[in-house]
Protein backbone atom coordinates (compact mmCIF):
# COMPACT_ATOMS: atom_id res chain seq x y z
CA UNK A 1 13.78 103.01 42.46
CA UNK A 2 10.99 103.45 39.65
CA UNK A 3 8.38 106.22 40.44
CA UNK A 4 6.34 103.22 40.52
CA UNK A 5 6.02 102.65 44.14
CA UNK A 6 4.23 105.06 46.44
CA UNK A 7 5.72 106.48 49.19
CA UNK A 8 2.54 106.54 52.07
CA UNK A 9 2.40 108.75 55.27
CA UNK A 10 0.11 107.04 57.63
CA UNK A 11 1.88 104.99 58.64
CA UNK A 12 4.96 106.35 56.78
CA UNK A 13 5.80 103.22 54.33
CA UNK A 14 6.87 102.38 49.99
CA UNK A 15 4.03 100.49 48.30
CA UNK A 16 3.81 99.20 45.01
CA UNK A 17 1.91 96.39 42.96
CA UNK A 18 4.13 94.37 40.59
CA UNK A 19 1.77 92.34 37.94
CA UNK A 20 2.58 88.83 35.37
CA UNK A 21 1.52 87.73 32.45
CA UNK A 22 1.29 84.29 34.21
CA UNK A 23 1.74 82.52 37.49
CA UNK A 24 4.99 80.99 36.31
CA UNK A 25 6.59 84.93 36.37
CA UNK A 26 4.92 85.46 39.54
CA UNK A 27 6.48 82.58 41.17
CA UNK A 28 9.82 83.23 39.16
CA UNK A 29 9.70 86.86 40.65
CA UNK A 30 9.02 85.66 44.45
CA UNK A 31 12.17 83.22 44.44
CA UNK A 32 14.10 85.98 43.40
CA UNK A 33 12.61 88.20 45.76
CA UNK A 34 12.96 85.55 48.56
CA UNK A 35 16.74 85.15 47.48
CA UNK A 36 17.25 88.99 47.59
CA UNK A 37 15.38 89.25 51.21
CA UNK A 38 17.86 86.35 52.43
CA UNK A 39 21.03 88.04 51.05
CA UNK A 40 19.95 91.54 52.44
CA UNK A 41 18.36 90.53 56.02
CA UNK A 42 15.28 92.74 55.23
CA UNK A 43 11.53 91.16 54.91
CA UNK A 44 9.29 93.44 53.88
CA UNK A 45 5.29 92.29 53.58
CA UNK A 46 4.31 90.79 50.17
CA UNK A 47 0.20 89.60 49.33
CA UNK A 48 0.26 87.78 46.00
CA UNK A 49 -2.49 86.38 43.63
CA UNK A 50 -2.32 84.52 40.68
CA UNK A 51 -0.82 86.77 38.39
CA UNK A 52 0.22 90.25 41.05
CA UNK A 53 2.27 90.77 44.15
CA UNK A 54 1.25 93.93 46.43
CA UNK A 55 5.13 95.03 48.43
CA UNK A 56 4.79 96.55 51.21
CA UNK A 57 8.53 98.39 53.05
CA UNK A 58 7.62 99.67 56.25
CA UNK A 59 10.18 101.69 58.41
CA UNK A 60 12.66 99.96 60.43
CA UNK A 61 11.67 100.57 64.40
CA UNK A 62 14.55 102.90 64.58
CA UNK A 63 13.20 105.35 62.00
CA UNK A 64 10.88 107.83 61.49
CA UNK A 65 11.41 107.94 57.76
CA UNK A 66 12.21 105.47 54.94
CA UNK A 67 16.03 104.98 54.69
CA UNK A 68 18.44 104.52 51.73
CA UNK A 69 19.01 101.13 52.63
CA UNK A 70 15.14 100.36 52.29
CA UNK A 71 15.07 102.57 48.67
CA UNK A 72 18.36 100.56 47.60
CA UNK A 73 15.94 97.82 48.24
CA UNK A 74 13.08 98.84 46.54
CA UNK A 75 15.27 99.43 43.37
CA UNK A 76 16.73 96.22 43.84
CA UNK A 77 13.26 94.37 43.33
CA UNK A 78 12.28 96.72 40.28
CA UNK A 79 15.61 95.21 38.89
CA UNK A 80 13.75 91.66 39.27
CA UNK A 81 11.31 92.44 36.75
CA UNK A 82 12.07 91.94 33.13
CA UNK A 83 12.31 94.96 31.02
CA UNK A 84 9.00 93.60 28.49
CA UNK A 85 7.04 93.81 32.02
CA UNK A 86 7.47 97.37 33.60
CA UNK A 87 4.19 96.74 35.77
């Protein structure tokens, strides 16, 4: 996981904003994310525009602090991004 998301504490949650040089990456980078979500049963909240996505992870009911599974998950979007856009 990239020191580019933010872990909050009210309400205890990882943020971070991903941004595209066009809509085409965006939309590349939400399949991708979609497929990954799918695959690992875990939806966490996305807002998009026309060239950004905002990711929100927020704790699983269970849990009073973020897990490894949800990092593992975090890093596993990061991985999504091509390495000419670190945003």
């Amino acid at each position: 996981m990239t020191d580019m998301w933010q872990e909050r504490k009210r309400p205890v949650r990882l943020e971070r904003r991903y941004e595209f040089a066009s809509y085409s990456e965006l939309r590349d980078f939400l399949d991708e994310a979609a497929e990954l979500s799918e695959a690992r049963g875990y939806y966490p909240d996305m807002g998009f525009g026309t060239q950004y996505v905002n990711v929100t992870i927020h704790l699983d009911e269970n849990s009073d602090e973020i897990t490894p599974e949800q990092r593992q998950f975090a890093e596993e979007l990061d991985k999504l991004i091509p390495l000419n856009n670190s945003s």
